[in-house]
N, C-alpha and C. Protein backbone atom coordinates (compact mmCIF):
# COMPACT_ATOMS: atom_id res chain seq x y z
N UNK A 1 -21.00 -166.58 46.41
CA UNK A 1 -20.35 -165.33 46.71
C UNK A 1 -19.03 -165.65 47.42
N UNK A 2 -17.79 -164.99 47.54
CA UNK A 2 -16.66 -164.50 47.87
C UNK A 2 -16.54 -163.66 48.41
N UNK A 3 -15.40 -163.61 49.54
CA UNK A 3 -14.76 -163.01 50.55
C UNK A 3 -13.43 -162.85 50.30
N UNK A 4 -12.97 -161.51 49.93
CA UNK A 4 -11.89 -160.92 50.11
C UNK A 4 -11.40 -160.58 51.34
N UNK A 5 -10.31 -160.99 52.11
CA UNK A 5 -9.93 -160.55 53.44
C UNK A 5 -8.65 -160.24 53.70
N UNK A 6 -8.22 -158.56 54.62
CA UNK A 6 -7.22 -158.01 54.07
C UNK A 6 -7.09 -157.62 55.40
N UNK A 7 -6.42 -157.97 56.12
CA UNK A 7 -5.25 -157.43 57.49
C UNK A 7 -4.43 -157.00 57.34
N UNK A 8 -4.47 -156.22 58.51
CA UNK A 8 -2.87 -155.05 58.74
C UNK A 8 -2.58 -154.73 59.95
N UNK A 9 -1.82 -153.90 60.34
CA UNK A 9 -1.49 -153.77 61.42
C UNK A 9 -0.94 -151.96 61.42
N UNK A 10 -2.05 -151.05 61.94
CA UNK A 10 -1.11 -149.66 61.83
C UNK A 10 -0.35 -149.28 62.83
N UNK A 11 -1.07 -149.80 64.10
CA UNK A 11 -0.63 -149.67 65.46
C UNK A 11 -1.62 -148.19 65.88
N UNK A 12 -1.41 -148.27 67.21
CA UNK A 12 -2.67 -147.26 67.69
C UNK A 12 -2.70 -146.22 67.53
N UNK A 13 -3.59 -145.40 67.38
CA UNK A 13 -3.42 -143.65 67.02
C UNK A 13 -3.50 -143.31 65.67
N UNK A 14 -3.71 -144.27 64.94
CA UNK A 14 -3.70 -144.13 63.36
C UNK A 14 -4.68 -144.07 62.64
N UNK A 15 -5.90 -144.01 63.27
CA UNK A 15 -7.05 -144.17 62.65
C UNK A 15 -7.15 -143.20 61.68
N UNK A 16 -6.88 -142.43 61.26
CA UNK A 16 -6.97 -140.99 60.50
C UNK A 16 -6.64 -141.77 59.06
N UNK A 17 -5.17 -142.46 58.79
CA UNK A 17 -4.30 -143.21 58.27
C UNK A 17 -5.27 -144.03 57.61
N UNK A 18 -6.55 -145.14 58.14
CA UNK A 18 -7.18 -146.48 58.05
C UNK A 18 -7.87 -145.29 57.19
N UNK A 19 -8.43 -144.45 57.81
CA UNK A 19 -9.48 -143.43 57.26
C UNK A 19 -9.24 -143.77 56.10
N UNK A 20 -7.91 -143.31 55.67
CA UNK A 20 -7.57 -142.48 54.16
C UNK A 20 -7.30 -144.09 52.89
N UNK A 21 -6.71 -145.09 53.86
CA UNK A 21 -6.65 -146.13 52.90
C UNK A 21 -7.93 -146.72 52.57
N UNK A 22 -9.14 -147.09 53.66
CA UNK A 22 -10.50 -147.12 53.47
C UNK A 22 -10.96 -146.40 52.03
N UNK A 23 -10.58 -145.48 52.41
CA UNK A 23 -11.39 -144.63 50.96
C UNK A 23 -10.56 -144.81 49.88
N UNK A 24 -9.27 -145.04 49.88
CA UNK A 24 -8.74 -145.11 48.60
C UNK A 24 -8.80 -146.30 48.09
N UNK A 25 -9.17 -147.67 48.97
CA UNK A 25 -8.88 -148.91 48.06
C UNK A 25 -10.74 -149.29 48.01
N UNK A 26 -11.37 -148.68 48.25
CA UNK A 26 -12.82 -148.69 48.22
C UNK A 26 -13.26 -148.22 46.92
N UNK A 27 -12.45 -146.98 46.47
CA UNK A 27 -12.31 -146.01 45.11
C UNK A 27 -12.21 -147.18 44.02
N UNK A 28 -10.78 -148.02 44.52
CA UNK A 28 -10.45 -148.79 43.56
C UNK A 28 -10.91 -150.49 43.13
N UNK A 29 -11.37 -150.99 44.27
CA UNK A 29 -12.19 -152.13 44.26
C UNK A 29 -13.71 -151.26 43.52
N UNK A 30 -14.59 -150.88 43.76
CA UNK A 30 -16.14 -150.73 43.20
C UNK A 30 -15.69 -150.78 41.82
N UNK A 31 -14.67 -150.85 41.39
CA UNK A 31 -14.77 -150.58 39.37
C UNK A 31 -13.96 -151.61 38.94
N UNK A 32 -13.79 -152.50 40.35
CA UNK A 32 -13.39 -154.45 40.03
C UNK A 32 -14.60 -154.75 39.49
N UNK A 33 -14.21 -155.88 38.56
CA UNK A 33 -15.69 -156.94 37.80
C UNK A 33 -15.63 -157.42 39.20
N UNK A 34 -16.71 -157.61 39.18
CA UNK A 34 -17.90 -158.77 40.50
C UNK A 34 -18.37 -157.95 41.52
N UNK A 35 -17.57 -156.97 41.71
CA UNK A 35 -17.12 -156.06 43.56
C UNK A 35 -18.87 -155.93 43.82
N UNK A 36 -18.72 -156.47 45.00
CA UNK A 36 -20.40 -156.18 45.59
C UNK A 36 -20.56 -155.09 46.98
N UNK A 37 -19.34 -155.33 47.95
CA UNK A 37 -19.63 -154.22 48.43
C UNK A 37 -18.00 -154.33 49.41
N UNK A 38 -17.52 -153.63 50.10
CA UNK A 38 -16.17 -153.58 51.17
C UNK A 38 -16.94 -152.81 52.64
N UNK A 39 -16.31 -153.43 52.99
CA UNK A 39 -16.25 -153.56 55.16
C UNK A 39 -15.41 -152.98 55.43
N UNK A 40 -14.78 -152.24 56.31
CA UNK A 40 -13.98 -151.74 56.65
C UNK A 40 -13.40 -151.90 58.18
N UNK A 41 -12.86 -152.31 59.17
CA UNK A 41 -12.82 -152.54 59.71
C UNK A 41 -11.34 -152.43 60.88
N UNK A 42 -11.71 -151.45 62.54
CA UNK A 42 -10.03 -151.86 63.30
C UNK A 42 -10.93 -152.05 64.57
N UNK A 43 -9.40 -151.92 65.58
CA UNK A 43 -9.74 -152.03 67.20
C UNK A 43 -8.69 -150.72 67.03
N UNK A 44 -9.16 -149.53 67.97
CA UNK A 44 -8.50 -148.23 67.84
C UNK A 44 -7.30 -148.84 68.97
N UNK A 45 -7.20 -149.75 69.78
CA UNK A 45 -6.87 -149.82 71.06
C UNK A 45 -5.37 -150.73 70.42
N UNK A 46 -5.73 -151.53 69.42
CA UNK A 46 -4.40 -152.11 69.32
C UNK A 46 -3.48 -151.63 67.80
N UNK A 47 -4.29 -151.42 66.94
CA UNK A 47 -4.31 -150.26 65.42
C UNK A 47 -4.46 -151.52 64.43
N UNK A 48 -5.00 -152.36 65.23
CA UNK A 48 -5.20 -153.64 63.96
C UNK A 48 -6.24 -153.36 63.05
N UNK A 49 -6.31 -153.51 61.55
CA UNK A 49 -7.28 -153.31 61.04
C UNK A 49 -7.82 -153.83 59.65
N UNK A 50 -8.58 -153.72 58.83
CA UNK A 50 -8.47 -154.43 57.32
C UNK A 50 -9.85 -154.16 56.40
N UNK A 51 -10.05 -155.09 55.47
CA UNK A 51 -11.13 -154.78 54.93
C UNK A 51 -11.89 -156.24 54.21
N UNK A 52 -12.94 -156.12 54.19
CA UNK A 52 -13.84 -157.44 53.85
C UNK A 52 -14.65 -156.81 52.84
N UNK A 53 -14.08 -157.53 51.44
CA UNK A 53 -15.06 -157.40 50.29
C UNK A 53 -15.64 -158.66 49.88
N UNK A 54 -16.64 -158.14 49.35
CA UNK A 54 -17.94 -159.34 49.02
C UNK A 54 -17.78 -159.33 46.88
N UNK A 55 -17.46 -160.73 46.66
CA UNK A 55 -17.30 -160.64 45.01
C UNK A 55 -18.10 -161.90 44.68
N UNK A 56 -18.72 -161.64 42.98
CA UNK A 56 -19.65 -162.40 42.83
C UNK A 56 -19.13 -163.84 42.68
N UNK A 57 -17.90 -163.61 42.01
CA UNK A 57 -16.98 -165.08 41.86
C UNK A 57 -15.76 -165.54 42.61
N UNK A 58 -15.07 -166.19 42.58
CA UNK A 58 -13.80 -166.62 43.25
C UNK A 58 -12.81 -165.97 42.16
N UNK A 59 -12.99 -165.67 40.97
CA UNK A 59 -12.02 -165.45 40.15
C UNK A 59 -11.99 -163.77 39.95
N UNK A 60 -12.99 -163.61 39.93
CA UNK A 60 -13.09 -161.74 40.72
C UNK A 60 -12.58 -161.68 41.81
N UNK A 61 -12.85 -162.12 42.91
CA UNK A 61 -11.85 -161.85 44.22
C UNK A 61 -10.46 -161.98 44.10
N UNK A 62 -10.20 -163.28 43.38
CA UNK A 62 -8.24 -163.06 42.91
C UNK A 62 -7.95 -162.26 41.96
N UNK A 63 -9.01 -161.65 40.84
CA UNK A 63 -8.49 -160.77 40.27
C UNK A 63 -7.91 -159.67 41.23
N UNK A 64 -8.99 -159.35 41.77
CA UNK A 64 -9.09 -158.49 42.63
C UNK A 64 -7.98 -157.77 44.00
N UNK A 65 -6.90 -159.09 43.80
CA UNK A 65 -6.32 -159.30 45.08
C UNK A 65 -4.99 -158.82 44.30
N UNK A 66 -5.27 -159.81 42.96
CA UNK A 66 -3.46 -159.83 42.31
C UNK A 66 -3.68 -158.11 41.48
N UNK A 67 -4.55 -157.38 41.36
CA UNK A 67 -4.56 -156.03 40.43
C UNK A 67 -4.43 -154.93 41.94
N UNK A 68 -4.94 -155.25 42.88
CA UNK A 68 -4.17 -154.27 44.09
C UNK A 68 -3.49 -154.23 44.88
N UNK A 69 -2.25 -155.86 44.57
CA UNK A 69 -1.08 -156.19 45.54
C UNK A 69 -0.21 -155.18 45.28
N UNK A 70 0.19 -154.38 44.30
CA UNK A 70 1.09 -153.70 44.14
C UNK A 70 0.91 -152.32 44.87
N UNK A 71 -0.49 -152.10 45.15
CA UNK A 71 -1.11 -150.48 44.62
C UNK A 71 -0.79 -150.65 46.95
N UNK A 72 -1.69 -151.85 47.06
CA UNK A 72 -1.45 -152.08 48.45
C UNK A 72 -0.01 -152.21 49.34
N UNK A 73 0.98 -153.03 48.58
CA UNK A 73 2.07 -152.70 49.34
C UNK A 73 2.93 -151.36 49.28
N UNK A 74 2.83 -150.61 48.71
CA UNK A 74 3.15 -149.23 48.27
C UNK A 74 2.14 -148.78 49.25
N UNK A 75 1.26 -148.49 49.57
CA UNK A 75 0.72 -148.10 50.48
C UNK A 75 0.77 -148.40 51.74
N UNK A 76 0.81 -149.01 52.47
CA UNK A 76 1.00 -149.87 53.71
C UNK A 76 2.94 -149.69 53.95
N UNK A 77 4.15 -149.74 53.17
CA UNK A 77 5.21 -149.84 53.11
C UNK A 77 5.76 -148.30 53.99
N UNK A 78 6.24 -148.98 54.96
CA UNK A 78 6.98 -148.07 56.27
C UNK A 78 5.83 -147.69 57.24
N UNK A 79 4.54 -148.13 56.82
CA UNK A 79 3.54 -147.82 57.93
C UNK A 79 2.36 -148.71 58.73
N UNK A 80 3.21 -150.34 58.10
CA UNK A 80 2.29 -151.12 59.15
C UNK A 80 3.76 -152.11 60.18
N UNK A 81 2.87 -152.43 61.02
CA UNK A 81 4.29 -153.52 61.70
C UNK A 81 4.38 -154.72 61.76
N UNK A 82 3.72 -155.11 60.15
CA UNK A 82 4.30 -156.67 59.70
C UNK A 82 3.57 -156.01 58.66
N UNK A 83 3.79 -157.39 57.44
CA UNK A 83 3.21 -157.31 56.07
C UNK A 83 1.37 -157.96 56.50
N UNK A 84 1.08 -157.38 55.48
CA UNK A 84 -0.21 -157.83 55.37
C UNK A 84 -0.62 -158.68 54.86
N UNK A 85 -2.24 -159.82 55.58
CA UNK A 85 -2.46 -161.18 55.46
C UNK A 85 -3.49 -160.99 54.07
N UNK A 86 -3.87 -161.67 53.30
CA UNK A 86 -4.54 -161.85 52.53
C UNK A 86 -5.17 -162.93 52.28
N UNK A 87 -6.53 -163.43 51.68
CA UNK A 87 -6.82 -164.67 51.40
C UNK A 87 -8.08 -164.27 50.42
N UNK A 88 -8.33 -165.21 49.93
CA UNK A 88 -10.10 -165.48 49.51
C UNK A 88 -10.88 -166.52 49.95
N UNK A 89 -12.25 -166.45 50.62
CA UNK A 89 -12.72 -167.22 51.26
C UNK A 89 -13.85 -167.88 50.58
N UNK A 90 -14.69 -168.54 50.01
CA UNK A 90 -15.94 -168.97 49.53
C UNK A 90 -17.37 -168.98 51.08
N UNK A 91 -18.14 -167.93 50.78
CA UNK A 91 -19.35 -167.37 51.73
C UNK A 91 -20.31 -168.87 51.33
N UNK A 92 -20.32 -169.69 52.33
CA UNK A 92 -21.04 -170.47 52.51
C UNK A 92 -22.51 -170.08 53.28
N UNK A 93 -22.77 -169.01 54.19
CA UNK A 93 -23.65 -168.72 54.23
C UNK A 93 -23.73 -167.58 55.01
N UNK A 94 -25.05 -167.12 55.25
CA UNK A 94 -25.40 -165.76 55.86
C UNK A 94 -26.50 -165.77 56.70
N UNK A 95 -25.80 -164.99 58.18
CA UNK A 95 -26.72 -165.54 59.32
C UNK A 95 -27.38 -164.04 59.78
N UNK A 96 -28.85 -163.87 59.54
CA UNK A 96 -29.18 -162.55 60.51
C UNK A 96 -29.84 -162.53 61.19
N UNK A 97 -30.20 -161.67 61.87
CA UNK A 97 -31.01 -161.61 63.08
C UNK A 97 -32.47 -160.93 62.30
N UNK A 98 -33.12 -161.81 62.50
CA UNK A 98 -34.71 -161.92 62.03
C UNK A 98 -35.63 -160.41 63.04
């Protein structure tokens, strides 16, 4: 499994904002080949925030990355305060509480 990982920066008070991109790139990842599930994730206190998707392959997650770079910087453009980090990670394992 694969890790999609997507930082930003809205700055504080914006949560409404995370709200609305949450749901729209959530819309558009579930009808990616592999997409297993998205995280969503800020700190209200500093407006940092992003999203963690789970894909079955490494080559689904870069699909994944290079088919919503466009849709993502158009979105984010005049409303974060740097560009956003991206990567794909390979899930070596999974730790829970029994």
């Amino acid at each position: 499994m694969y890790a999609l990982l997507t930082t930003f920066t809205l700055g504080p008070g914006k949560e409404e904002l995370g709200d609305k991109l949450g749901a729209q790139f959530s819309a558009i990842l579930k009808n990616q080949k592999g997409f297993k599930k998205l995280t969503m994730f800020r700190d209200d206190a500093t407006g940092e925030c992003g999203g963690f998707s789970l894909w079955e392959s490494r080559e689904d997650a870069e699909a994944a990355m290079a088919n919503t770079g466009n849709e993502l910087k158009e979105s984010l453009t005049g409303v974060v305060t740097g560009p956003p980090k991206r990567g794909v990670y390979d899930i070596w394992d999974v730790f829970e509480v029994e």
